[in-house]
C-alpha atoms as a PDB file:
ATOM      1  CA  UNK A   1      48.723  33.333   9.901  1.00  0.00           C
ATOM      2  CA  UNK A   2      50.634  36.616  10.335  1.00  0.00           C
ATOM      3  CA  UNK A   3      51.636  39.255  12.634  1.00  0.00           C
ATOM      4  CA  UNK A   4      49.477  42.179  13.920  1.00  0.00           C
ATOM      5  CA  UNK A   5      51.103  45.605  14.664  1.00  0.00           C
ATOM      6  CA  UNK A   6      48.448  48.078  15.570  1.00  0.00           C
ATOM      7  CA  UNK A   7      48.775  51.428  18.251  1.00  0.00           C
ATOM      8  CA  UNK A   8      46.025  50.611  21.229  1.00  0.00           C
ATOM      9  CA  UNK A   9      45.043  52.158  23.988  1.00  0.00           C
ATOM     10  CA  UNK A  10      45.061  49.281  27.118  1.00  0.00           C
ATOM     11  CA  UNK A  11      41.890  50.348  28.947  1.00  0.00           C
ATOM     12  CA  UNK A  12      41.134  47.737  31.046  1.00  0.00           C
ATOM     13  CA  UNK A  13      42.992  45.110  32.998  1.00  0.00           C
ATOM     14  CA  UNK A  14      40.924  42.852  35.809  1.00  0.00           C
ATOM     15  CA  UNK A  15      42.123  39.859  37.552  1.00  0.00           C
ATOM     16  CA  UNK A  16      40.334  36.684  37.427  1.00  0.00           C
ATOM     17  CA  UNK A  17      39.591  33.635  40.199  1.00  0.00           C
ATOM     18  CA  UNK A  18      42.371  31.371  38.572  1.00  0.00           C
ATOM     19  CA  UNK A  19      44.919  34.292  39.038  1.00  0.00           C
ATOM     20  CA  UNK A  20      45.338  35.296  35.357  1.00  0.00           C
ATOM     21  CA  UNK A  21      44.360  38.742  33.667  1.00  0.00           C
ATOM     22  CA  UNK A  22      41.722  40.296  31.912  1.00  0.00           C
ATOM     23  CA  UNK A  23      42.717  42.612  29.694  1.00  0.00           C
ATOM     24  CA  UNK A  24      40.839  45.138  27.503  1.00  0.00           C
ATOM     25  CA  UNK A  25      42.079  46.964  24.470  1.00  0.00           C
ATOM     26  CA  UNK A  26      40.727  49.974  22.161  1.00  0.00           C
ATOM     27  CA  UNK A  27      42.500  50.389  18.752  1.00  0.00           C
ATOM     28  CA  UNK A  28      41.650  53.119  16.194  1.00  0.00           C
ATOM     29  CA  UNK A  29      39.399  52.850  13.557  1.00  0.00           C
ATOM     30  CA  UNK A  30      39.805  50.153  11.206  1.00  0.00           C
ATOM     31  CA  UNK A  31      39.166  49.057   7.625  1.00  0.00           C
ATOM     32  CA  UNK A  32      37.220  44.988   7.339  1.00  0.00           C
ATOM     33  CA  UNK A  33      40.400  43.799   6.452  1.00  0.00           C
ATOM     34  CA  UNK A  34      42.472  44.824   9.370  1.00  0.00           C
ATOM     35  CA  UNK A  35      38.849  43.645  11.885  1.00  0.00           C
ATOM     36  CA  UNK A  36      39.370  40.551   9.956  1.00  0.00           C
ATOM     37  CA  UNK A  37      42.925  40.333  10.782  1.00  0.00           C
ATOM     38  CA  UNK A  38      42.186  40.431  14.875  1.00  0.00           C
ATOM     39  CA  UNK A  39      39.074  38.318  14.660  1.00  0.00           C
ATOM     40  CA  UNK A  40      41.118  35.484  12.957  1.00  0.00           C
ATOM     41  CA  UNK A  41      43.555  35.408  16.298  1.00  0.00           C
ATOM     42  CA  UNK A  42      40.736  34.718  18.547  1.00  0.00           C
ATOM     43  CA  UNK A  43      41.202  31.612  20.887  1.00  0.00           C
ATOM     44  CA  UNK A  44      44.473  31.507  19.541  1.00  0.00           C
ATOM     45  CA  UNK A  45      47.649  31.509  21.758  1.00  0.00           C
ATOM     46  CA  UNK A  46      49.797  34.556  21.140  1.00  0.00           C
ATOM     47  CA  UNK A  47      53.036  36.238  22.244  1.00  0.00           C
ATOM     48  CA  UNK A  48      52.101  40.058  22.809  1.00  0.00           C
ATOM     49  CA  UNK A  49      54.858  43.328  23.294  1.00  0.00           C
ATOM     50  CA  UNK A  50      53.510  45.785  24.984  1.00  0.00           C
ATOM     51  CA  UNK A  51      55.981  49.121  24.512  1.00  0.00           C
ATOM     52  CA  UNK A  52      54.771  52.818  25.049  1.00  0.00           C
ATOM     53  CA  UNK A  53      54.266  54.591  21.723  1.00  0.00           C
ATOM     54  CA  UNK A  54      56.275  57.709  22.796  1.00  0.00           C
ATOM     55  CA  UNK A  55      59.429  56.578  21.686  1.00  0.00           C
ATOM     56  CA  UNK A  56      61.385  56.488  24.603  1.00  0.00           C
ATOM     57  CA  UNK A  57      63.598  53.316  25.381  1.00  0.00           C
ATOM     58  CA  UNK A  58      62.108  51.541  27.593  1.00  0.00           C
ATOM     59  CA  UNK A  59      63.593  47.552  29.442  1.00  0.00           C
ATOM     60  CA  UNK A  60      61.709  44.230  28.250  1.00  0.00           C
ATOM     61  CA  UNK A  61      59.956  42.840  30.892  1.00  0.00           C
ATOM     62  CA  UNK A  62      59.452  39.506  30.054  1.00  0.00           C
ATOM     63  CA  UNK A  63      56.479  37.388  32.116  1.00  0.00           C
ATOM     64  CA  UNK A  64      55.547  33.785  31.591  1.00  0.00           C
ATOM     65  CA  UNK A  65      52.623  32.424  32.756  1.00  0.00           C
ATOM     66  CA  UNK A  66      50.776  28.729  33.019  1.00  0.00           C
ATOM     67  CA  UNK A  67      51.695  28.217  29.213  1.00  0.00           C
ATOM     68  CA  UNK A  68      55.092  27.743  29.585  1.00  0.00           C
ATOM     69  CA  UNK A  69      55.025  25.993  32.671  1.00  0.00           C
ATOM     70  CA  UNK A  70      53.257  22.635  31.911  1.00  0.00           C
ATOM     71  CA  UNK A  71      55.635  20.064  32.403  1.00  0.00           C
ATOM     72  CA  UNK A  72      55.573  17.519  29.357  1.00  0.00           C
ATOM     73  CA  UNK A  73      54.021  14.843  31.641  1.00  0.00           C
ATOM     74  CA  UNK A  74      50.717  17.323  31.889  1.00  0.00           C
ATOM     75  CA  UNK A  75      50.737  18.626  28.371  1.00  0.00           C
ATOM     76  CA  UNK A  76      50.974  14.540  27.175  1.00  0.00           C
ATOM     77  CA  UNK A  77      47.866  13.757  29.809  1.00  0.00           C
ATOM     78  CA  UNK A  78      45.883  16.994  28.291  1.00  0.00           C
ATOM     79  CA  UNK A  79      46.694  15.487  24.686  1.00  0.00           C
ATOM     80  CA  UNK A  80      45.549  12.587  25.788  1.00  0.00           C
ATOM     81  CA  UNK A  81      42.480  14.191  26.908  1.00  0.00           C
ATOM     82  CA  UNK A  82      41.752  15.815  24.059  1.00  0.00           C
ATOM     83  CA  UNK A  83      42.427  12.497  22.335  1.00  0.00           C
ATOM     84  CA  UNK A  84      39.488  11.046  24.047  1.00  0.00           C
ATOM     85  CA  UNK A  85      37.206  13.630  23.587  1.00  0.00           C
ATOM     86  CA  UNK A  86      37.530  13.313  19.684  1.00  0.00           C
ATOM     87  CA  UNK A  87      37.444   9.740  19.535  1.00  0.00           C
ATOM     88  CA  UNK A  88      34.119  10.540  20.762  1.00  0.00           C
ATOM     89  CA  UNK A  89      34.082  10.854  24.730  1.00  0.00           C
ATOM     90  CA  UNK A  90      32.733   7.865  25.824  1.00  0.00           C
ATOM     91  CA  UNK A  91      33.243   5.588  28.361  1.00  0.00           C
ATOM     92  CA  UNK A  92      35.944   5.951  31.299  1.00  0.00           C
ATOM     93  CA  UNK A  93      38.819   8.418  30.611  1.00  0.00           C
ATOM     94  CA  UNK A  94      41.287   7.295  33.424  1.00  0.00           C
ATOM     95  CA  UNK A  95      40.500   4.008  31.802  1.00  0.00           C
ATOM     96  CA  UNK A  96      41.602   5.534  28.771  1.00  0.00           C
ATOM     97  CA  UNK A  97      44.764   7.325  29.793  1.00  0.00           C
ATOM     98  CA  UNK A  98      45.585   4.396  31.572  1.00  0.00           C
ATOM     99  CA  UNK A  99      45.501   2.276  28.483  1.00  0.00           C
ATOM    100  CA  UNK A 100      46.846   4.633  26.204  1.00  0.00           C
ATOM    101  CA  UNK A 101      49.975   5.243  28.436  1.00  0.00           C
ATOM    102  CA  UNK A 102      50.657   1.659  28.878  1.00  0.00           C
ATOM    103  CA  UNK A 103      51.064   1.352  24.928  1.00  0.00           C
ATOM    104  CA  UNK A 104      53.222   4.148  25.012  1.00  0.00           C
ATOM    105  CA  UNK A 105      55.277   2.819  27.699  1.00  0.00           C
ATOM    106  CA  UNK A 106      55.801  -0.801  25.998  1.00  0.00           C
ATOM    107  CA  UNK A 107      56.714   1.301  23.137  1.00  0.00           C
ATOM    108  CA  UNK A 108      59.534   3.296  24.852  1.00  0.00           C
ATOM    109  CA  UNK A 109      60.238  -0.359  26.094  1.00  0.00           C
ATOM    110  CA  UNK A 110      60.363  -2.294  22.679  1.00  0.00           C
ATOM    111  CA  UNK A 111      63.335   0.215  21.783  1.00  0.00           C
ATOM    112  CA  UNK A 112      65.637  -0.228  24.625  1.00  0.00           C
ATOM    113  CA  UNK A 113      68.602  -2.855  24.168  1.00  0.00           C
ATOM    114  CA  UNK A 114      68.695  -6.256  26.449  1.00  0.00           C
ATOM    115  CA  UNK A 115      71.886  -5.643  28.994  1.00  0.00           C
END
């Protein structure tokens, strides 16, 4: 997957009920290949700059969001999740998660050293 560099015109931005942004964006006219290029970045996670094309120096502003605050105890449970819905969904999922963190647990266990 690469990079996209493209001049746009931000002319939108609306907040939403779980506190995160909208945002709309206009670029110029573009050949398939470059449409192509944004469609294949949908539903993707990115990392976006925002800088005023006028050429003027402006200060990074850098803002994190949900993303990068998941601590690895919820981004193992929404694995899991996802796990479950794969394997097809059925039955119980705190049954589940409870099972599948119990074999990861005696794993962690099986490697420490008798003292």
């Amino acid at each position: 997957m690469k990079a996209i560099t493209c001049p746009v015109i931000l002319t939108g931005a609306a907040t939403r009920a779980d506190g995160s942004l909208g945002l709309r964006f206009v670029t110029p006219e573009l050949p398939a290949d470059e449409k192509v290029a944004f469609m294949e970045l949908q539903n993707q996670n990115l990392k976006m700059l925002l800088q005023p094309s006028n050429g003027e120096p402006v200060e990074l502003k850098e803002v994190r969001g949900q993303f990068d605050k998941k601590t690895p105890s919820q981004r193992l449970r929404a694995s899991l999740f996802v796990l479950w819905k794969q394997a097809s969904g059925q039955g119980d999922y705190e049954d589940f998660y409870r099972r599948e963190m119990e074999t990861l647990i005696e794993q962690v266990k099986s490697r420490l050293s008798d003292q």
